[in-house]
N, C-alpha and C. Protein backbone atom coordinates (compact mmCIF):
# COMPACT_ATOMS: atom_id res chain seq x y z
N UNK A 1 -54.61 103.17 -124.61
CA UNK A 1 -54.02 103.50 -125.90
C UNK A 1 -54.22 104.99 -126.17
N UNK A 2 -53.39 105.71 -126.56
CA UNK A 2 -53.48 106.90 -126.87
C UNK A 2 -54.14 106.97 -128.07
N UNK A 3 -55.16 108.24 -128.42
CA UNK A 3 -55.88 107.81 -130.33
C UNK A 3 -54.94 108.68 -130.96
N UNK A 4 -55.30 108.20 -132.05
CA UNK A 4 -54.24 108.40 -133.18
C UNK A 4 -52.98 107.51 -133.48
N UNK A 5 -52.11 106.56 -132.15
CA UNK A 5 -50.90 106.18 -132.28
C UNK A 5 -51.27 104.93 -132.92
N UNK A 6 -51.96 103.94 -132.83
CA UNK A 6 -52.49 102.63 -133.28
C UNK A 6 -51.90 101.83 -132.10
N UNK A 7 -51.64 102.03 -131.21
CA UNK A 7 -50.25 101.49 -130.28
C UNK A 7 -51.10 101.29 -129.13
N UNK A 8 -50.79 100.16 -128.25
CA UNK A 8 -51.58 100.04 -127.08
C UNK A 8 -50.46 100.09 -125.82
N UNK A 9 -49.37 99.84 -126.05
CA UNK A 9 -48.53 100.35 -124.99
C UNK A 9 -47.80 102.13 -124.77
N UNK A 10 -48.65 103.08 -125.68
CA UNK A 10 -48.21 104.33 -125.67
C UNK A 10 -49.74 105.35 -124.96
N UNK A 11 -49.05 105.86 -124.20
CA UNK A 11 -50.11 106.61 -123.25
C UNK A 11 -49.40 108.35 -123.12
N UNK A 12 -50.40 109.08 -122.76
CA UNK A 12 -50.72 110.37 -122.80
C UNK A 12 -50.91 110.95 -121.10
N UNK A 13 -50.44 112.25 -120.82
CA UNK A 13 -50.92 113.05 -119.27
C UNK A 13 -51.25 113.72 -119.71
N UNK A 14 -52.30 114.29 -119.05
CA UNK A 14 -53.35 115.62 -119.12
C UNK A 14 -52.83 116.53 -117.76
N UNK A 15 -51.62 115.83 -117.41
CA UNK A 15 -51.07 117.25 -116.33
C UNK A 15 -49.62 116.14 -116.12
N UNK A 16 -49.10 117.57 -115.78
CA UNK A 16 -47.73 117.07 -114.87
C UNK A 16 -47.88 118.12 -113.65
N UNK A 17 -47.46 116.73 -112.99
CA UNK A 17 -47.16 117.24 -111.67
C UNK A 17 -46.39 118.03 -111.12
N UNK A 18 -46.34 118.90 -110.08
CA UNK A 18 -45.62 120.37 -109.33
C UNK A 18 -44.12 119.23 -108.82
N UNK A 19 -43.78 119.40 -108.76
CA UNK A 19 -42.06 119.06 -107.84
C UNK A 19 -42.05 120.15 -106.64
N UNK A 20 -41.24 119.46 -106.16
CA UNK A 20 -40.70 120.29 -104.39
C UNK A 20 -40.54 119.89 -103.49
N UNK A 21 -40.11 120.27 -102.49
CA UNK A 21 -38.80 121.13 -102.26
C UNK A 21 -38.01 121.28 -103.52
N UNK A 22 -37.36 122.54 -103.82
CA UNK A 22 -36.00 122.02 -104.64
C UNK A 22 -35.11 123.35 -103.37
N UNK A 23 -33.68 122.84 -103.71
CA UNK A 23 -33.02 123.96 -103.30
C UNK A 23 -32.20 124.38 -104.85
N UNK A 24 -32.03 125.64 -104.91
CA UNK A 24 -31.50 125.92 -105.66
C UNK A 24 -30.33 126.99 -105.95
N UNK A 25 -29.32 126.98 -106.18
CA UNK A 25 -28.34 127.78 -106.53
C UNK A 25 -27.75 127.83 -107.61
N UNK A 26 -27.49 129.54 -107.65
CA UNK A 26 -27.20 130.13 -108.86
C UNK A 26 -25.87 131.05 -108.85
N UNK A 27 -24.89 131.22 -109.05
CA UNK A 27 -24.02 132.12 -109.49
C UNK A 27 -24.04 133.44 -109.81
N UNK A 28 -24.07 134.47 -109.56
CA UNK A 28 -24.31 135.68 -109.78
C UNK A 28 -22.97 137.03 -109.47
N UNK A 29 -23.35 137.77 -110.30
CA UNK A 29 -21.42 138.71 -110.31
C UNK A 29 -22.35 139.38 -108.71
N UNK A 30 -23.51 139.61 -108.39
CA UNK A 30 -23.48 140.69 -107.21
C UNK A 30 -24.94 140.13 -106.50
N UNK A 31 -25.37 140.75 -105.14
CA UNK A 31 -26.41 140.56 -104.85
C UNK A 31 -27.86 141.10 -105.04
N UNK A 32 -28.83 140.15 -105.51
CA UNK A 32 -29.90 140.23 -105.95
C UNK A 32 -30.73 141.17 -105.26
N UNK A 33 -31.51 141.99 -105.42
CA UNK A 33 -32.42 142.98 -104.56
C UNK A 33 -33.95 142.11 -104.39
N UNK A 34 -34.29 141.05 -105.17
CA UNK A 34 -35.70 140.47 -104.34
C UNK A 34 -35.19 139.12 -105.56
N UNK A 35 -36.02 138.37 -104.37
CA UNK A 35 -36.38 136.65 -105.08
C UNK A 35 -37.66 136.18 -105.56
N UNK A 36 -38.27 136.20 -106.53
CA UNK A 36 -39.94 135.67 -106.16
C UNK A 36 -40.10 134.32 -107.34
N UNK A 37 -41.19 133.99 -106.85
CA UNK A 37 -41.66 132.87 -107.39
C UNK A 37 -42.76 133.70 -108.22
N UNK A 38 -42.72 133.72 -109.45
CA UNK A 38 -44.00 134.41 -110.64
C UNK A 38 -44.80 132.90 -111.12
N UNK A 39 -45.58 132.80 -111.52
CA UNK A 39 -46.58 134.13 -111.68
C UNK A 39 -47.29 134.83 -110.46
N UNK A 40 -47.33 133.82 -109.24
CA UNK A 40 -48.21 134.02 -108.07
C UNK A 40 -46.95 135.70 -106.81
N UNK A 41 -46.55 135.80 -108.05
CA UNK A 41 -45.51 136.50 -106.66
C UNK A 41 -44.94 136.63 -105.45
N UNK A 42 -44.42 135.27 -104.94
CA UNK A 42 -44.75 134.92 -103.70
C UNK A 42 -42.80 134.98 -103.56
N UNK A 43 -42.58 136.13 -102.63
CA UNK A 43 -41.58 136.58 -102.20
C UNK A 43 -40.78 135.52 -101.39
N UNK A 44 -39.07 134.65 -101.83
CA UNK A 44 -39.01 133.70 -101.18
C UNK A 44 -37.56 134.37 -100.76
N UNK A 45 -37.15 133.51 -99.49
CA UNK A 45 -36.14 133.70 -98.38
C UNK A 45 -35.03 133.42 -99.26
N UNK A 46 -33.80 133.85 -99.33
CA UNK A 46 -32.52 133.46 -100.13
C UNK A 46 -31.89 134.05 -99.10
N UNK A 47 -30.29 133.18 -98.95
CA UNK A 47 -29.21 133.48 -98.36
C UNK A 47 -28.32 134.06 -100.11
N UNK A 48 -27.25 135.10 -99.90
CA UNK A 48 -26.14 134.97 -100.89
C UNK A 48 -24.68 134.93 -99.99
N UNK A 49 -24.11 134.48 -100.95
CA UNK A 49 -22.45 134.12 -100.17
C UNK A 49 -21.61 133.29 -101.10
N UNK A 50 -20.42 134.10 -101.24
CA UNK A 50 -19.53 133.60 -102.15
C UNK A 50 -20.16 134.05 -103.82
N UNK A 51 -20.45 134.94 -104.25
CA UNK A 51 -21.03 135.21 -105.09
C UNK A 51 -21.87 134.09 -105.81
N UNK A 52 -22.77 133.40 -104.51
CA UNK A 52 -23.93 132.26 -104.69
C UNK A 52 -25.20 132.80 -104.06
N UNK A 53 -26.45 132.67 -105.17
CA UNK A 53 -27.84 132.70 -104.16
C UNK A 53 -28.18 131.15 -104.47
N UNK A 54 -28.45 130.96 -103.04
CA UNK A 54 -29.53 129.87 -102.41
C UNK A 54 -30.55 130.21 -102.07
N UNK A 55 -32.06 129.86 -102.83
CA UNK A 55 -33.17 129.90 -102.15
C UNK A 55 -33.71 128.32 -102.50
N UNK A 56 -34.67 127.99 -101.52
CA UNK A 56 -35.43 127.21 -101.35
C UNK A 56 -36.99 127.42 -102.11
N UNK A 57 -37.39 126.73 -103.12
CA UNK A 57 -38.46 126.64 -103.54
C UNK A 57 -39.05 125.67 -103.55
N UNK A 58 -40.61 126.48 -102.51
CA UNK A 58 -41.48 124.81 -102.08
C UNK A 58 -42.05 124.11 -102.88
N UNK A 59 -42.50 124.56 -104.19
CA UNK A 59 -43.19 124.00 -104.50
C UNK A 59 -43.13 124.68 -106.60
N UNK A 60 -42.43 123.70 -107.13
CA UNK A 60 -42.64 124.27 -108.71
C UNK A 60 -43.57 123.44 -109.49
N UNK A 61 -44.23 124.43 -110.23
CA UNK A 61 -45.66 124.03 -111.06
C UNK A 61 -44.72 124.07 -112.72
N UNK A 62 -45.46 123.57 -113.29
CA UNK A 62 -45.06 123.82 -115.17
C UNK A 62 -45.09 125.08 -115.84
N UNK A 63 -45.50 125.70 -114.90
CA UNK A 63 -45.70 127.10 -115.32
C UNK A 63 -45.10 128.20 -114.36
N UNK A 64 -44.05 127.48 -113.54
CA UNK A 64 -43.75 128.47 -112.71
C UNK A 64 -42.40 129.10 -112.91
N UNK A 65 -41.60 130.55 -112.38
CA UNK A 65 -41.02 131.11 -112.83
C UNK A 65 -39.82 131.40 -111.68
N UNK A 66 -39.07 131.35 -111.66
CA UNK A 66 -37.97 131.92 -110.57
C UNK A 66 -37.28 133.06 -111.09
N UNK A 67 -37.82 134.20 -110.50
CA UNK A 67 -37.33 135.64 -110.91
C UNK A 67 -36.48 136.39 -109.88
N UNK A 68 -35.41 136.47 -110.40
CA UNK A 68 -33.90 136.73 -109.51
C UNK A 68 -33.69 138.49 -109.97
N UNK A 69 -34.04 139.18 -109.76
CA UNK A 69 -34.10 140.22 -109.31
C UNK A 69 -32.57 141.31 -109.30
N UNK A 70 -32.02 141.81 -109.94
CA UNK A 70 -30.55 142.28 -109.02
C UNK A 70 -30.56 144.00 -109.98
């Protein structure tokens, strides 16, 4: 039971979990000059084509950031 709800079928997380793989694409008028994953700065591989970036991100946290760069 969560406290406060009076309810015994309502429950609470003290975390959410990271997701990943994702692939992801985005639309953009031109090509990006760097890809990173913030806060940890971790510089990731992207193809662009067709005025599309695709990068692959291994691993997203609740707090994580995809910073597209151009």
């Amino acid at each position: 039971m969560l406290p406060g709800t009076g309810r015994q079928n309502v429950y609470g997380y003290d975390e959410v979990p990271p997701l990943g793989p994702l692939q992801v694409k985005i639309r953009l008028p031109k090509r990006p000059l760097k890809v990173t994953l913030q806060p940890q700065s971790e510089k990731l591989n992207y193809t662009f084509a067709g005025n599309t970036l695709s990068v692959a991100v291994p691993r997203l946290h609740i707090h994580s950031i995809l910073m597209v760069e151009s």
